[in-house]
C-alpha atoms as a PDB file:
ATOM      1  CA  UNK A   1     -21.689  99.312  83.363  1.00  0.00           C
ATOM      2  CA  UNK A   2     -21.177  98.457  86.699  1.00  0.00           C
ATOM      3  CA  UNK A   3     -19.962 101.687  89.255  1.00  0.00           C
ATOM      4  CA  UNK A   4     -19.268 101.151  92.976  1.00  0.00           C
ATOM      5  CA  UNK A   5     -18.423 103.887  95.141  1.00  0.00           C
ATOM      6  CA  UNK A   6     -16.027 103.742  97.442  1.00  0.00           C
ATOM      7  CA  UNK A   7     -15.611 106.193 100.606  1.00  0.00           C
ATOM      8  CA  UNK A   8     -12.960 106.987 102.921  1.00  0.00           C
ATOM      9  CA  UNK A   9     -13.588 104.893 105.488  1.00  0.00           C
ATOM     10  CA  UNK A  10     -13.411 101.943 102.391  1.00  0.00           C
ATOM     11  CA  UNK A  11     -16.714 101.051 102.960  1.00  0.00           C
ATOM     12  CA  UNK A  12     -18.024 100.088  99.567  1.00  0.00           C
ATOM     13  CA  UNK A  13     -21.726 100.560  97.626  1.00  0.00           C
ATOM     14  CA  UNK A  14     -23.696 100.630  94.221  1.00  0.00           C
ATOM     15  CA  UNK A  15     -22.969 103.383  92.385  1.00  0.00           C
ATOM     16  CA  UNK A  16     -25.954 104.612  90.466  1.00  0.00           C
ATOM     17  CA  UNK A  17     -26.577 107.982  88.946  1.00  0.00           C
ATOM     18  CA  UNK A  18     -28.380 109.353  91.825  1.00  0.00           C
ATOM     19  CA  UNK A  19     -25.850 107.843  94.681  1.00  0.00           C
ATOM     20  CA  UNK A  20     -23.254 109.746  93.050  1.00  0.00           C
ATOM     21  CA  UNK A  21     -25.141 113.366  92.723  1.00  0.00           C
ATOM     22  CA  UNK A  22     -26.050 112.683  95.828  1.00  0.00           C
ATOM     23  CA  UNK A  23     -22.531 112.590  97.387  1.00  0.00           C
ATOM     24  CA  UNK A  24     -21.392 115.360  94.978  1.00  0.00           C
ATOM     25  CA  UNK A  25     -24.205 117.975  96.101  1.00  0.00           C
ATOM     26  CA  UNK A  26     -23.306 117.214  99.752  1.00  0.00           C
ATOM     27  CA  UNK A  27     -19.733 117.851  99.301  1.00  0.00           C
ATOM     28  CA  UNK A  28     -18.436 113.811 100.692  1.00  0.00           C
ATOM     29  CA  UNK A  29     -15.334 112.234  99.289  1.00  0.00           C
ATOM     30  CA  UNK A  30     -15.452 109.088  97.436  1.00  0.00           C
ATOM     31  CA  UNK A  31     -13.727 107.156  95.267  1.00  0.00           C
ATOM     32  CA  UNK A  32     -16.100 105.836  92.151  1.00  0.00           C
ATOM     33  CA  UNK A  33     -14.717 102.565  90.665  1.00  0.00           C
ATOM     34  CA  UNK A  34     -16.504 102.429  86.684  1.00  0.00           C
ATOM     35  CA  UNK A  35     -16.322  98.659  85.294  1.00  0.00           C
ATOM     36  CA  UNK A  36     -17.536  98.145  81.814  1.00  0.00           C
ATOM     37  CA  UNK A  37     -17.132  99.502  78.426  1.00  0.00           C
ATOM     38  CA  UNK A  38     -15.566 103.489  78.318  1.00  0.00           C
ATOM     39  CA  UNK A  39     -18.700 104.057  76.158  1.00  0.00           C
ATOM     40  CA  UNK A  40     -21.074 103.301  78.605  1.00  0.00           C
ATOM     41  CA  UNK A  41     -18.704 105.408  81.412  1.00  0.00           C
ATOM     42  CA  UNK A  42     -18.980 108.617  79.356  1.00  0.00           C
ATOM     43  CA  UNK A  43     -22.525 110.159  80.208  1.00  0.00           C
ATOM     44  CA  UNK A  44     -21.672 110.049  83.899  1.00  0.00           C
ATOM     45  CA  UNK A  45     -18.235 111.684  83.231  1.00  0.00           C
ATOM     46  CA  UNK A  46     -20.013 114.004  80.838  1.00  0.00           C
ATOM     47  CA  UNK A  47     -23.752 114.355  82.220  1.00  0.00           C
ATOM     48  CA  UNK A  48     -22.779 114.061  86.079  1.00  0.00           C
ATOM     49  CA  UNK A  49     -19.220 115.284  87.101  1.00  0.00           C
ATOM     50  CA  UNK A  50     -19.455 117.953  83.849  1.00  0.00           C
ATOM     51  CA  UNK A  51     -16.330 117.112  82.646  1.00  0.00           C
ATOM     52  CA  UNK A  52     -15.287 119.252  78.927  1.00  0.00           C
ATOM     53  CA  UNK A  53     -16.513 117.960  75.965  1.00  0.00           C
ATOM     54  CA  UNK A  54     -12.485 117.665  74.386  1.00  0.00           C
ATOM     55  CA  UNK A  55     -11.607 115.450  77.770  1.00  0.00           C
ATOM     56  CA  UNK A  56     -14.712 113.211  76.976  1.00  0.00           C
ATOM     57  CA  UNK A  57     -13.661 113.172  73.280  1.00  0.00           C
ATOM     58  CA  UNK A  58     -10.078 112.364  74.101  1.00  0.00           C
ATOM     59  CA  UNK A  59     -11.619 109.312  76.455  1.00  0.00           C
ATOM     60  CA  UNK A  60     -12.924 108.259  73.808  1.00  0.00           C
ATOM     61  CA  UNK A  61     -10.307 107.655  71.987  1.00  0.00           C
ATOM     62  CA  UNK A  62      -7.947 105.739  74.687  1.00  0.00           C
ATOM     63  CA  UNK A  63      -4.532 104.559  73.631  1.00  0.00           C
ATOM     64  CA  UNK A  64      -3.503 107.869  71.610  1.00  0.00           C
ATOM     65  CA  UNK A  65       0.063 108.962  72.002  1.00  0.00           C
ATOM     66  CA  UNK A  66       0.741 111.606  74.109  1.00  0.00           C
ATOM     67  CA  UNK A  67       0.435 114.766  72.829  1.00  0.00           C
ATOM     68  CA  UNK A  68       3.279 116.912  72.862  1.00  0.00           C
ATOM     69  CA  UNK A  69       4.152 120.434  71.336  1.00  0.00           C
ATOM     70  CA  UNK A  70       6.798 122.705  71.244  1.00  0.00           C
ATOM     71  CA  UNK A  71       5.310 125.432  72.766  1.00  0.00           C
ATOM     72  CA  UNK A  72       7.145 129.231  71.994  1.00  0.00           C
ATOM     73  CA  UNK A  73       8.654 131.168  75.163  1.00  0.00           C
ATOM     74  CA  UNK A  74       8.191 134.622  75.548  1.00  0.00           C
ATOM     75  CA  UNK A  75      10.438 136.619  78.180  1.00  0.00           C
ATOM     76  CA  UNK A  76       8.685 138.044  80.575  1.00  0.00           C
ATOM     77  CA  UNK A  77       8.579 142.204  79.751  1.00  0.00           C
ATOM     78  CA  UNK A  78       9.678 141.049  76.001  1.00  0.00           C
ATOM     79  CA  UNK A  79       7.804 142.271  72.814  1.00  0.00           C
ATOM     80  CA  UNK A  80       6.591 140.530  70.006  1.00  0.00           C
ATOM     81  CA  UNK A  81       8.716 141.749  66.736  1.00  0.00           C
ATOM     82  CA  UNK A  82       8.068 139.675  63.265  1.00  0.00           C
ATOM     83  CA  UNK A  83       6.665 137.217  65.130  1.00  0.00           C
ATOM     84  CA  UNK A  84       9.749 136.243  67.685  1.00  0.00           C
ATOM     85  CA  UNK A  85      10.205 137.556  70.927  1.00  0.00           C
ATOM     86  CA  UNK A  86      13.316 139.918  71.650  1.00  0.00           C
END
Protein backbone atom coordinates (compact mmCIF):
# COMPACT_ATOMS: atom_id res chain seq x y z
CA UNK A 1 0.00 0.00 0.00
CA UNK A 2 1.32 3.14 -0.73
CA UNK A 3 0.14 6.29 1.94
CA UNK A 4 1.34 9.88 1.47
CA UNK A 5 0.49 12.48 3.80
CA UNK A 6 -0.44 15.54 2.90
CA UNK A 7 -0.41 18.82 5.22
CA UNK A 8 -1.92 22.10 5.07
CA UNK A 9 0.50 23.94 3.61
CA UNK A 10 0.20 20.91 0.60
CA UNK A 11 3.49 19.96 1.14
CA UNK A 12 3.51 16.25 0.51
CA UNK A 13 5.54 13.01 2.26
CA UNK A 14 5.70 9.12 2.84
CA UNK A 15 3.25 8.04 4.93
CA UNK A 16 4.41 5.20 7.09
CA UNK A 17 2.96 3.91 10.30
CA UNK A 18 5.12 5.91 12.49
CA UNK A 19 4.84 9.39 10.33
CA UNK A 20 1.28 9.19 10.92
CA UNK A 21 1.28 8.48 14.95
CA UNK A 22 3.59 10.84 14.93
CA UNK A 23 1.40 13.70 13.57
CA UNK A 24 -1.62 12.28 15.46
CA UNK A 25 0.13 12.40 19.06
CA UNK A 26 1.23 15.99 18.29
CA UNK A 27 -2.14 17.14 17.42
CA UNK A 28 -1.04 18.51 13.32
CA UNK A 29 -3.55 18.37 10.53
CA UNK A 30 -3.00 16.32 7.56
CA UNK A 31 -4.57 14.88 4.94
CA UNK A 32 -3.43 10.94 4.43
CA UNK A 33 -3.91 9.83 0.78
CA UNK A 34 -4.07 5.48 1.05
CA UNK A 35 -3.33 3.91 -2.58
CA UNK A 36 -3.60 0.20 -2.83
CA UNK A 37 -5.88 -2.55 -2.01
CA UNK A 38 -8.77 -1.59 1.00
CA UNK A 39 -7.33 -4.78 2.60
CA UNK A 40 -4.06 -3.63 3.04
CA UNK A 41 -5.65 0.11 4.24
CA UNK A 42 -7.54 -1.53 7.13
CA UNK A 43 -4.88 -2.08 10.01
CA UNK A 44 -3.98 1.60 9.86
CA UNK A 45 -7.72 2.59 9.94
CA UNK A 46 -8.17 -0.07 12.58
CA UNK A 47 -4.67 -0.33 14.49
CA UNK A 48 -3.73 3.53 14.13
CA UNK A 49 -6.69 6.06 13.92
CA UNK A 50 -8.91 3.29 16.20
CA UNK A 51 -11.64 3.42 14.10
CA UNK A 52 -14.90 0.71 15.36
CA UNK A 53 -14.63 -2.61 14.43
CA UNK A 54 -18.48 -2.40 12.44
CA UNK A 55 -16.91 0.80 10.33
CA UNK A 56 -13.83 -1.44 9.45
CA UNK A 57 -16.23 -4.35 8.71
CA UNK A 58 -18.50 -2.20 6.62
CA UNK A 59 -15.06 -1.03 4.62
CA UNK A 60 -14.69 -4.07 3.97
CA UNK A 61 -17.36 -4.69 2.24
CA UNK A 62 -17.41 -1.47 -0.24
CA UNK A 63 -20.19 -1.13 -2.76
CA UNK A 64 -23.18 -2.19 -0.29
CA UNK A 65 -26.36 -0.24 -0.68
CA UNK A 66 -27.06 2.22 1.64
CA UNK A 67 -28.58 1.26 4.55
CA UNK A 68 -31.74 2.69 5.39
CA UNK A 69 -34.47 2.04 8.14
CA UNK A 70 -37.56 3.29 9.16
CA UNK A 71 -36.77 4.33 12.37
CA UNK A 72 -40.08 4.79 15.06
CA UNK A 73 -40.74 8.48 16.47
CA UNK A 74 -41.54 8.99 19.85
CA UNK A 75 -43.06 12.51 20.99
CA UNK A 76 -41.17 14.09 23.17
CA UNK A 77 -43.06 13.74 26.95
CA UNK A 78 -45.08 10.68 25.17
CA UNK A 79 -45.37 7.15 26.79
CA UNK A 80 -44.87 3.93 25.46
CA UNK A 81 -48.47 1.98 25.48
CA UNK A 82 -48.59 -1.64 23.57
CA UNK A 83 -45.69 -0.79 22.02
CA UNK A 84 -46.76 2.70 20.10
CA UNK A 85 -46.28 5.95 21.38
CA UNK A 86 -49.45 8.14 22.36
Amino acid sequence: MDAALISPDGSKRTGDEGAIRQLLGAGTPFWLDLQGSPSEALPILRDVFAFHPLAIQAAEHFGQRPKNRRLRRVRAGGHLRGGAAR
